[in-house]
N, C-alpha and C. Protein backbone atom coordinates (compact mmCIF):
# COMPACT_ATOMS: atom_id res chain seq x y z
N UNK A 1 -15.64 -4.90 -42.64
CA UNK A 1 -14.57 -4.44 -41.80
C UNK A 1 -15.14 -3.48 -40.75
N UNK A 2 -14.82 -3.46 -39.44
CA UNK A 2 -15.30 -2.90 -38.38
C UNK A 2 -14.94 -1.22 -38.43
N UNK A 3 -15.30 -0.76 -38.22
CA UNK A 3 -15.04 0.75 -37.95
C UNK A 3 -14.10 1.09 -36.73
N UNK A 4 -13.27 1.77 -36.49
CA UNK A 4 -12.42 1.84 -35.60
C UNK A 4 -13.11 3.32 -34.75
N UNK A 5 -12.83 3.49 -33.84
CA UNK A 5 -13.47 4.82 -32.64
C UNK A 5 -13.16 6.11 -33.20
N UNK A 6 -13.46 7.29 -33.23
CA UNK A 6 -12.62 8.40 -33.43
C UNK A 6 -12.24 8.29 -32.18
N UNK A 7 -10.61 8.83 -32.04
CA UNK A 7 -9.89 9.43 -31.09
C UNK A 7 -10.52 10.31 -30.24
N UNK A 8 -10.48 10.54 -29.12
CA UNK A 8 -10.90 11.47 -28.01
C UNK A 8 -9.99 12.66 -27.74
N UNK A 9 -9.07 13.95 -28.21
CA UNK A 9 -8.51 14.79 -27.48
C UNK A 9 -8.79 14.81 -26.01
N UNK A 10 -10.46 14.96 -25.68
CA UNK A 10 -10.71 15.57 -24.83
C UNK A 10 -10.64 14.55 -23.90
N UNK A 11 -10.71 13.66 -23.94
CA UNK A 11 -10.67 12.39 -22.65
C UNK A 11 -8.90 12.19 -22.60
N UNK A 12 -8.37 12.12 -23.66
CA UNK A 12 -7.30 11.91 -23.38
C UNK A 12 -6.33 12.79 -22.70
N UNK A 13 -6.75 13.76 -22.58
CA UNK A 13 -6.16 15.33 -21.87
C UNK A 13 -6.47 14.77 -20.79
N UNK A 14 -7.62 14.39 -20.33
CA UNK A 14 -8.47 14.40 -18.89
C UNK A 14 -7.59 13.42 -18.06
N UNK A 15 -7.44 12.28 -18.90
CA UNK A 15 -6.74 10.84 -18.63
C UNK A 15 -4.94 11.47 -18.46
N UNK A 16 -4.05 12.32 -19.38
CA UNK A 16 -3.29 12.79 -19.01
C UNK A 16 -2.96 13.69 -17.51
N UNK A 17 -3.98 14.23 -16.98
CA UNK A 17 -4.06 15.45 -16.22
C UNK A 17 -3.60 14.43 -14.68
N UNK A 18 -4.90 13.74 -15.05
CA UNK A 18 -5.26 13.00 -13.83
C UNK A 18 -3.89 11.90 -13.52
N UNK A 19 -3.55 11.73 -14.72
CA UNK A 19 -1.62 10.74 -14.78
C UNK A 19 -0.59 11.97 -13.75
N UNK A 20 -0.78 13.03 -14.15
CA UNK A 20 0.23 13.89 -13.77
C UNK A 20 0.42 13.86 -11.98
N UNK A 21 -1.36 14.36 -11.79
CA UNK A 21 -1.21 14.39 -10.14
C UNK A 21 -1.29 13.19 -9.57
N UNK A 22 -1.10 12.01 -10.05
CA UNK A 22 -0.96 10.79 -9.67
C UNK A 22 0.95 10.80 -9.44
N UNK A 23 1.49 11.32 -10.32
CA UNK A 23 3.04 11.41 -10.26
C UNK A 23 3.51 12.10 -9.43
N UNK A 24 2.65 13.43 -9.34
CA UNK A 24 3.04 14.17 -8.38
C UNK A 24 3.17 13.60 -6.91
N UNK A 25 1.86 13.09 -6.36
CA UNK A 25 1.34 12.02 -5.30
C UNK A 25 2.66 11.53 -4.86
N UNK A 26 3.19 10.40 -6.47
CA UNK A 26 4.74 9.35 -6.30
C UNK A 26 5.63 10.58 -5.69
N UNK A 27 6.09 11.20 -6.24
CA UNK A 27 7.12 12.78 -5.16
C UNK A 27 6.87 12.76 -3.54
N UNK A 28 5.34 12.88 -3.35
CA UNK A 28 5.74 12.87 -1.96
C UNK A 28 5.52 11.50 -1.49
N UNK A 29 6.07 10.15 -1.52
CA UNK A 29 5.71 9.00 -0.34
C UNK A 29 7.42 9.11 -0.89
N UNK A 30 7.18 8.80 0.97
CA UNK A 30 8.13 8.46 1.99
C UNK A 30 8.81 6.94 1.90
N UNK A 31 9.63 6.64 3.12
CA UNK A 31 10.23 5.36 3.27
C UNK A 31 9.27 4.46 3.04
N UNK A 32 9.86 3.56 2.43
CA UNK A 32 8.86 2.39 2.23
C UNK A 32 9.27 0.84 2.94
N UNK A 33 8.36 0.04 3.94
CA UNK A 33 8.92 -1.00 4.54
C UNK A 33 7.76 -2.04 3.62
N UNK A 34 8.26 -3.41 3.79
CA UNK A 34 7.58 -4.19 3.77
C UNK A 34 7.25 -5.71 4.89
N UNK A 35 5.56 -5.50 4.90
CA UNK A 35 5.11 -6.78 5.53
C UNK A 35 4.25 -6.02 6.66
N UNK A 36 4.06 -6.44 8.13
CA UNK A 36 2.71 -6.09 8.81
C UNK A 36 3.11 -5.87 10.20
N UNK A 37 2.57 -4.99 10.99
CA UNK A 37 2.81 -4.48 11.76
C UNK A 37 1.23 -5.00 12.85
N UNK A 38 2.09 -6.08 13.75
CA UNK A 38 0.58 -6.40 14.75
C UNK A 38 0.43 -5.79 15.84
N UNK A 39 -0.44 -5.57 16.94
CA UNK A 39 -0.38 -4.85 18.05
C UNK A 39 -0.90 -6.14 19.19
N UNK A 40 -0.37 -6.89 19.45
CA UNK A 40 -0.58 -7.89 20.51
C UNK A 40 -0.42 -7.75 22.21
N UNK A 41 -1.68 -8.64 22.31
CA UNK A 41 -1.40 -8.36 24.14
C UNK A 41 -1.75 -10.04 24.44
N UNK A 42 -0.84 -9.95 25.77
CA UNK A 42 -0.18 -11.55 25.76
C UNK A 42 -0.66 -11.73 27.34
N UNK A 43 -0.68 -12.77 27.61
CA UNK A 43 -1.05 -13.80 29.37
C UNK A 43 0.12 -13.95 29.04
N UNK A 44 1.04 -13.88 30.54
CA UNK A 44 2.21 -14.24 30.70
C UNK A 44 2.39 -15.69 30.82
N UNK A 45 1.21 -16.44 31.48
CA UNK A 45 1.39 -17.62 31.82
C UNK A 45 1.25 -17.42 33.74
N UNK A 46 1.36 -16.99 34.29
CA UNK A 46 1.90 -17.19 35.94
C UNK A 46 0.03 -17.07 36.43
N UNK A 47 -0.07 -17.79 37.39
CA UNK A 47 -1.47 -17.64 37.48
C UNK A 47 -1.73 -16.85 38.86
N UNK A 48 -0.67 -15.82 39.08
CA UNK A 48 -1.27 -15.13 40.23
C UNK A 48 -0.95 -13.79 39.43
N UNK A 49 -0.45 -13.26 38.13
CA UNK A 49 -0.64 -12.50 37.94
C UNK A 49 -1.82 -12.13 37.10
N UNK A 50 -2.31 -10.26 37.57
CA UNK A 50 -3.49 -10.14 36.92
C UNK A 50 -3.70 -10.12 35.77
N UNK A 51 -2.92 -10.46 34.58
CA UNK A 51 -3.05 -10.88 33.59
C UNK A 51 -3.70 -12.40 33.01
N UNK A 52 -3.84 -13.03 33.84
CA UNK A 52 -4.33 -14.26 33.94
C UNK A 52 -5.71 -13.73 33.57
N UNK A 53 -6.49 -12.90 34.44
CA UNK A 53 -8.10 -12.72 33.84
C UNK A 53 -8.73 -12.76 32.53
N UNK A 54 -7.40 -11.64 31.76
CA UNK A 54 -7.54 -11.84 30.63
C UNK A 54 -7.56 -10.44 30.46
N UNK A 55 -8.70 -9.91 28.90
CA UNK A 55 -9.60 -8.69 28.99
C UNK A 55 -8.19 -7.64 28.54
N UNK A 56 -8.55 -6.35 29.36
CA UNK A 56 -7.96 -5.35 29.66
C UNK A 56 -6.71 -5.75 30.75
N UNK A 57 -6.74 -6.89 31.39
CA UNK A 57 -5.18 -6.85 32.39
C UNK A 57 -4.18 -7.95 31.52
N UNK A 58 -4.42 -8.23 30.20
CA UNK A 58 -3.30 -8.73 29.78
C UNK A 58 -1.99 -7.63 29.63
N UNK A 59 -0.97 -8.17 28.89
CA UNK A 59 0.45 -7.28 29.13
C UNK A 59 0.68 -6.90 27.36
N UNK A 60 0.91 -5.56 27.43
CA UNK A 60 1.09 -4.90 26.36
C UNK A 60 0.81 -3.65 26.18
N UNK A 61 0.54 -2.87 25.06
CA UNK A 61 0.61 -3.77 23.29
C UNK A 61 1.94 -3.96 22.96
N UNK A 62 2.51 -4.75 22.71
CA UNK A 62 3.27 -5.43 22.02
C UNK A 62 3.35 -5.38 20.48
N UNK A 63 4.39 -4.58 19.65
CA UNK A 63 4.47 -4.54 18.28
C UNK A 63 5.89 -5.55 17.63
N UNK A 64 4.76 -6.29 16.92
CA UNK A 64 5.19 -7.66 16.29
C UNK A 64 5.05 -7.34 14.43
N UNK A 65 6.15 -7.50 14.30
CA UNK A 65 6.53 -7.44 12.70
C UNK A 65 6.50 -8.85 11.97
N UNK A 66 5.70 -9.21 10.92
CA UNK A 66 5.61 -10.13 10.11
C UNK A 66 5.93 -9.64 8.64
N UNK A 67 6.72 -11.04 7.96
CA UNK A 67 6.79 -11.01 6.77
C UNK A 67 7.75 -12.24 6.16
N UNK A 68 6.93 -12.62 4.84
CA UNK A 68 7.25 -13.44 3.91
C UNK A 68 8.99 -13.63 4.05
N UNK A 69 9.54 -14.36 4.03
CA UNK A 69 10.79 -14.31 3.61
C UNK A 69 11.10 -15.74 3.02
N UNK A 70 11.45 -16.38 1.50
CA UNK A 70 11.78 -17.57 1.06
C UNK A 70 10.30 -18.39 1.75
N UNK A 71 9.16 -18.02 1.06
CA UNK A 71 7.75 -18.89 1.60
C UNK A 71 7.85 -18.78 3.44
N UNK A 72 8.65 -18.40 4.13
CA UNK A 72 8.07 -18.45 5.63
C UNK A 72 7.98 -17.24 6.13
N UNK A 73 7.16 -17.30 7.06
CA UNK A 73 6.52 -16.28 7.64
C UNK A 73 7.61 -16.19 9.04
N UNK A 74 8.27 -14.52 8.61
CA UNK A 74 9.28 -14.43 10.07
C UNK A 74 8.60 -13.56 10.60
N UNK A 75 9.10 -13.43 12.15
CA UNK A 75 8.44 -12.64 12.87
C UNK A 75 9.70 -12.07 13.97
N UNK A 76 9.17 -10.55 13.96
CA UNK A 76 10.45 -10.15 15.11
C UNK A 76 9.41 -9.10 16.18
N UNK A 77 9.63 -9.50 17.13
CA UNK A 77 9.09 -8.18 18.55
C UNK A 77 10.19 -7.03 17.71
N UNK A 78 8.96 -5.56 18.37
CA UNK A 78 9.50 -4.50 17.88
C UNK A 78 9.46 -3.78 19.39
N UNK A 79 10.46 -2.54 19.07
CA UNK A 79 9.98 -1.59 20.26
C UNK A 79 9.13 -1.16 19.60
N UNK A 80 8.12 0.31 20.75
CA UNK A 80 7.38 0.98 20.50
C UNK A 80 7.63 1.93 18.53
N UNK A 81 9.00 2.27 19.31
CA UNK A 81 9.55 3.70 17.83
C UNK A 81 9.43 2.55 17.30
N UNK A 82 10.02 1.31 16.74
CA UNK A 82 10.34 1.06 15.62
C UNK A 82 8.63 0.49 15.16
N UNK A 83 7.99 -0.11 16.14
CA UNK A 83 6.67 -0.25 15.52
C UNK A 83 6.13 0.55 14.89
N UNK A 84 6.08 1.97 15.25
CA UNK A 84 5.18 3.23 14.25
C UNK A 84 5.85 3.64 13.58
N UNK A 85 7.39 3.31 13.32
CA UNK A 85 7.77 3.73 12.12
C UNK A 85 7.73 3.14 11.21
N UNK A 86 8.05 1.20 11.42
CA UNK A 86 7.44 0.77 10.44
C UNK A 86 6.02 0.56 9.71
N UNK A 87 4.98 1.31 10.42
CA UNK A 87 3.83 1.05 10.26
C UNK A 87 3.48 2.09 9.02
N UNK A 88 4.43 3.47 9.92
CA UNK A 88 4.16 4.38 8.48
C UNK A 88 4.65 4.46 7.14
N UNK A 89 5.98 3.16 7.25
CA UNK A 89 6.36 2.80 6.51
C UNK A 89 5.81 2.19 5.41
N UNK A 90 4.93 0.78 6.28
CA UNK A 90 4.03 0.24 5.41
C UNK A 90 2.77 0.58 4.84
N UNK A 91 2.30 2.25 5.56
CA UNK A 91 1.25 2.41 5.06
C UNK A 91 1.89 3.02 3.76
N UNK A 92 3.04 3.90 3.68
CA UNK A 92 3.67 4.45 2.70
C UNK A 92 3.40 3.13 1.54
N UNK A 93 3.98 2.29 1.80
CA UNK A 93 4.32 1.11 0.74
C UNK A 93 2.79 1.15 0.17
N UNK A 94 1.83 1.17 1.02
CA UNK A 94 0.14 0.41 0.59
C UNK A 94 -0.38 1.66 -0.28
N UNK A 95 -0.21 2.71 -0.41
CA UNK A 95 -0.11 4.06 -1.09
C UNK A 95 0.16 3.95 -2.00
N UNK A 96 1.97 3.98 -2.39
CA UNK A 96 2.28 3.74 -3.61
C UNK A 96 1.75 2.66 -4.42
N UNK A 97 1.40 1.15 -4.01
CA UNK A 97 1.10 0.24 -4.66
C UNK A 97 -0.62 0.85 -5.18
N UNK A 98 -1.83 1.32 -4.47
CA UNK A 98 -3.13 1.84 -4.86
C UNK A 98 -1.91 2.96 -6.09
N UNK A 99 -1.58 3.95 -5.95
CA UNK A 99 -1.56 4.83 -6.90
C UNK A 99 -0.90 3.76 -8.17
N UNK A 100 -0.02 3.12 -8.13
CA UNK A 100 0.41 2.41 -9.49
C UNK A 100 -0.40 1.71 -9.94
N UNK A 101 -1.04 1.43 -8.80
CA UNK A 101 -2.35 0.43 -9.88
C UNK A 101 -3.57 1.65 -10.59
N UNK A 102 -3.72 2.72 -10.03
CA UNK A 102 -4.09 3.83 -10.42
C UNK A 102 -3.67 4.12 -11.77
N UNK A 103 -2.52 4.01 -11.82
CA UNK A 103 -1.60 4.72 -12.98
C UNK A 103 -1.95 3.56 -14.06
N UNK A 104 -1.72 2.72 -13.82
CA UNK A 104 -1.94 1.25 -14.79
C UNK A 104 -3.34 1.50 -15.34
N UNK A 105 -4.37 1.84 -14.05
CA UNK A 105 -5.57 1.78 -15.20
C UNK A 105 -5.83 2.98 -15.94
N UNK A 106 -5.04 4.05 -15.30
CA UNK A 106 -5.40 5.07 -16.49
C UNK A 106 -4.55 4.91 -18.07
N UNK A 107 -3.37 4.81 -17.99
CA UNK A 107 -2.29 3.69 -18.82
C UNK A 107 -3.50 3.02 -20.06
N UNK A 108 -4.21 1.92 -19.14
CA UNK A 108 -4.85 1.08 -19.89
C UNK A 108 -6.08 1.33 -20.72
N UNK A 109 -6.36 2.73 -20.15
CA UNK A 109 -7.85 3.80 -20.73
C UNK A 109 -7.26 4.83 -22.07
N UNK A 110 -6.08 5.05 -21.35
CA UNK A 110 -5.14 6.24 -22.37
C UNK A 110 -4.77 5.47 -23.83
N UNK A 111 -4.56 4.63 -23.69
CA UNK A 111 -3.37 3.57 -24.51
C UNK A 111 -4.47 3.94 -26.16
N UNK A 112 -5.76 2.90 -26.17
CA UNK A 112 -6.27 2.32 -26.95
C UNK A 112 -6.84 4.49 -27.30
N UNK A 113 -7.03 5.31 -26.85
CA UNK A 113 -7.05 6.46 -27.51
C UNK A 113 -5.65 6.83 -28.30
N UNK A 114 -4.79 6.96 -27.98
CA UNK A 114 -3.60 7.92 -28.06
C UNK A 114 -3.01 7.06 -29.42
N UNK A 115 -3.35 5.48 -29.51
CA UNK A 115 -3.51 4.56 -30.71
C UNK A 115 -4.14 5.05 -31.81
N UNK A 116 -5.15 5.64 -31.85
CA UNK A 116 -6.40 5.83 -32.95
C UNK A 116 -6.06 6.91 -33.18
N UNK A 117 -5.08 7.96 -32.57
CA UNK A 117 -5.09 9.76 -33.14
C UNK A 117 -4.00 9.34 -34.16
N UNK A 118 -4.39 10.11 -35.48
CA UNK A 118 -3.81 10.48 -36.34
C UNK A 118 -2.24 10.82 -36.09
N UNK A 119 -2.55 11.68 -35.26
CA UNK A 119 -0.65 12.14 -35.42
C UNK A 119 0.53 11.33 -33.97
N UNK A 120 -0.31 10.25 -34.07
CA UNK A 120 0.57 9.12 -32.93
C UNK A 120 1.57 7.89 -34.33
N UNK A 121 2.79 8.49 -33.89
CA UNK A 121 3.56 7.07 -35.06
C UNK A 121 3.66 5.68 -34.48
């Protein structure tokens, strides 16, 4: 029969600590949007305007919102405000998702200790 680990107090404190200011972190994010925020510059098409060259005289930036909806990919022109707000939106969203996966692996480090201590029912 295999021997089972002694329990860790001391890692498991460490693994607790580090859970906490991960929660704390969750307290402060903000609004959360979902999907992608592009910054596009477009040829109008007309070939006497200087956008035709290309480069630096195309027309823009242009903020273009993408996202999944029922498998298709929608897309809406944004103004300026609503582009950087949803952007900070979505960086908000890309935050919380790294810290939960954060939380999961400490979760998954904590678990198999907090199992093996004696005074866990």
């Amino acid at each position: 029969m295999a021997m089972s680990r002694p329990a860790d107090p001391k890692k498991a404190k460490e693994y607790e600590r580090a859970y906490e200011r991960l929660k704390k972190e969750l307290s402060r994010t903000g609004f959360l949007w979902v999907g992608t925020v592009l910054y596009r510059y477009h040829v109008c098409g007309n070939a006497s305007c200087r956008c035709s060259r290309g480069g630096r005289f195309r027309h823009g930036p242009y903020y273009v919102w993408t996202r999944k909806v029922l498998g298709k990919t929608v897309t809406r022109m944004l103004s300026e405000d609503e582009g950087k707000l949803y952007t900070e939106w979505i960086q908000n969203r890309q935050r919380l998702d790294r810290t939960i996966k954060k939380m999961l692996a400490l979760s998954q480090r904590l678990a198999p200790i907090l199992l093996r201590r004696p005074d866990v029912t």
